[in-house]
Protein backbone atom coordinates (compact mmCIF):
# COMPACT_ATOMS: atom_id res chain seq x y z
CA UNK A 1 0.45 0.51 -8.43
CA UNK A 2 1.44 -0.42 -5.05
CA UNK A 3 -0.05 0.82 -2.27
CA UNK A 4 2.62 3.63 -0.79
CA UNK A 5 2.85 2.00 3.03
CA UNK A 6 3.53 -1.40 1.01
CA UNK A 7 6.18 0.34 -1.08
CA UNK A 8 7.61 2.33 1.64
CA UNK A 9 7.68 -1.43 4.09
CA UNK A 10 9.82 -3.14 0.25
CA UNK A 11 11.88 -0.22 0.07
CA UNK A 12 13.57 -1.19 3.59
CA UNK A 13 12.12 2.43 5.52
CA UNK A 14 10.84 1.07 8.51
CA UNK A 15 13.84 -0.69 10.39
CA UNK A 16 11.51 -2.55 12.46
CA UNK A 17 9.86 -3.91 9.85
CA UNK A 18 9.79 -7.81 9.78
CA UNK A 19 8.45 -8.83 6.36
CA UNK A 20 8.17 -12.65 6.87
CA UNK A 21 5.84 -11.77 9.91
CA UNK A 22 3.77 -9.32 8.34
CA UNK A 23 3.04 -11.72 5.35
CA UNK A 24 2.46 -15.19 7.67
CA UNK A 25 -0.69 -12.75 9.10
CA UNK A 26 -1.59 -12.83 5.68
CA UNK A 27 -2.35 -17.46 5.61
CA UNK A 28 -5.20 -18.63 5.85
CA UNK A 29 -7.06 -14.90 4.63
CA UNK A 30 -9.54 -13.79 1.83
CA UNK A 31 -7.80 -13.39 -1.38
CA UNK A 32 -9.67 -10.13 -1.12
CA UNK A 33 -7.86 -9.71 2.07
CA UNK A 34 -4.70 -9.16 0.42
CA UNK A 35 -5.86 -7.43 -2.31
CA UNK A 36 -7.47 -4.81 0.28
CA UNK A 37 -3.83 -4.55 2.13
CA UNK A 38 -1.41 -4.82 -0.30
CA UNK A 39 -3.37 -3.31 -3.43
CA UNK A 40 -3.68 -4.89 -7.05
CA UNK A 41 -0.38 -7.51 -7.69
CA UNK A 42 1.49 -6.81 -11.04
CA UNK A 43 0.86 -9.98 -12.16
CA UNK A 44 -1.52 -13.28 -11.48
CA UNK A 45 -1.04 -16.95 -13.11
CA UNK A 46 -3.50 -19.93 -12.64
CA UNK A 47 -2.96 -23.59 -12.70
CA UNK A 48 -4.61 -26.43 -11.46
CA UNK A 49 -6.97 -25.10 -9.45
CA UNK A 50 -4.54 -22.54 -7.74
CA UNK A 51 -3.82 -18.70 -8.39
CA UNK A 52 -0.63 -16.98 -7.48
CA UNK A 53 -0.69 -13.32 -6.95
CA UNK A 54 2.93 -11.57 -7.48
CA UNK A 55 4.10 -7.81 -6.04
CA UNK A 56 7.05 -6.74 -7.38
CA UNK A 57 9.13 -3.64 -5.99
CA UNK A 58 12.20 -2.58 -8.24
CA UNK A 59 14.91 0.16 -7.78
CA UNK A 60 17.99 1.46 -8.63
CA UNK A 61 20.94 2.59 -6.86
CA UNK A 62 23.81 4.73 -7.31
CA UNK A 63 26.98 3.53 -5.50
CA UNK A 64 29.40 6.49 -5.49
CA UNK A 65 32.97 4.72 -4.87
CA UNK A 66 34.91 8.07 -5.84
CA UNK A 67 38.41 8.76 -5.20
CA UNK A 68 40.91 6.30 -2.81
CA UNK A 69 43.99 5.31 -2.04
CA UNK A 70 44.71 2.98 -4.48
CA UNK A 71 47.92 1.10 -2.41
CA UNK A 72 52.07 1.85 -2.60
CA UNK A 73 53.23 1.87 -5.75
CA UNK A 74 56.61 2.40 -7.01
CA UNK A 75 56.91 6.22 -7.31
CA UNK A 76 54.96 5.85 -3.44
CA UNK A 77 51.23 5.96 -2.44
CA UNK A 78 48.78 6.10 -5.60
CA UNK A 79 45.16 7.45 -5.61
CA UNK A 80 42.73 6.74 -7.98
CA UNK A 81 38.69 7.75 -9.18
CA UNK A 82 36.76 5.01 -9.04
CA UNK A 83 33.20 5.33 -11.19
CA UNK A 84 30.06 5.15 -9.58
CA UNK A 85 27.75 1.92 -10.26
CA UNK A 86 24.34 1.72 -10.74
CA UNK A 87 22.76 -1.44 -8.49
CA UNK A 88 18.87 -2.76 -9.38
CA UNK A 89 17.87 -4.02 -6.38
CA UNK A 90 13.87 -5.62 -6.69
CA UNK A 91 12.02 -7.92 -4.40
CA UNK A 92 8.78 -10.29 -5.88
CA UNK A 93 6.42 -11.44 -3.69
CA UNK A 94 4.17 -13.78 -4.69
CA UNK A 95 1.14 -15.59 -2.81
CA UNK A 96 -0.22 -19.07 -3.53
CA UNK A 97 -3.96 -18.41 -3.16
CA UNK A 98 -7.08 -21.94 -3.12
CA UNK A 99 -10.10 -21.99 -2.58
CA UNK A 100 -9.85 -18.59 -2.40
CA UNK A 101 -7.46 -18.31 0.51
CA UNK A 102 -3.90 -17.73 1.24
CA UNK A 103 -2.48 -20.80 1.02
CA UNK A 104 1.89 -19.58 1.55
CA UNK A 105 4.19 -16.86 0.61
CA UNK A 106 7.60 -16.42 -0.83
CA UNK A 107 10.13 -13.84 -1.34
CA UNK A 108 12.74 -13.14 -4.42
CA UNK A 109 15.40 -11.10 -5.22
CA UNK A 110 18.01 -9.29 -3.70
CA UNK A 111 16.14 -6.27 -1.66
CA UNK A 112 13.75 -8.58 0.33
């Protein structure tokens, strides 16, 4: 589980928050560094002599559209409902870690 100030800094709460600056702090640290800051990652992979460490954030959100003016029809203006949509938002980040440092970063999905 994520750590809840990492969360909270994903979820977009903190308006100042600049997540490309917080994680270039994070080159040239301890693996263990990151591990201490961000917690455990949800997933790891090795290859070649490199580990990547992935954090991934996922949510969903509920757009209410509800009712609008739909335009001029031709018995005059027409309102309609429009249904609410559901929107999964997520954000991975994953870490290139060797020789047991942070080697770069990068960000995907649509909520980073």
């Amino acid at each position: 589980m994520i750590p809840v100030i990492f969360a909270a800094l994903l979820a977009g709460c903190a308006p100042a928050f600049n997540r490309p600056a917080f994680l270039a702090t994070l080159v040239g640290q301890p693996e263990a560094e990151v591990v201490r800051r961000l917690g455990v990652p949800s997933r790891t992979y090795e290859t070649n002599g490199r580990k990547f460490l992935a954090y991934s954030e996922r949510r969903s959100e509920v757009l209410s559209l509800g009712v609008g003016f739909g335009g001029y029809g031709y018995f005059g203006p027409s309102f309609g409902y429009y249904p609410s949509q559901v929107i999964e938002r997520g954000c991975e980040t994953t870490f290139e870690i060797g020789d047991g440092r942070v080697l770069t970063w990068s960000l995907r999905g649509n909520a980073c």
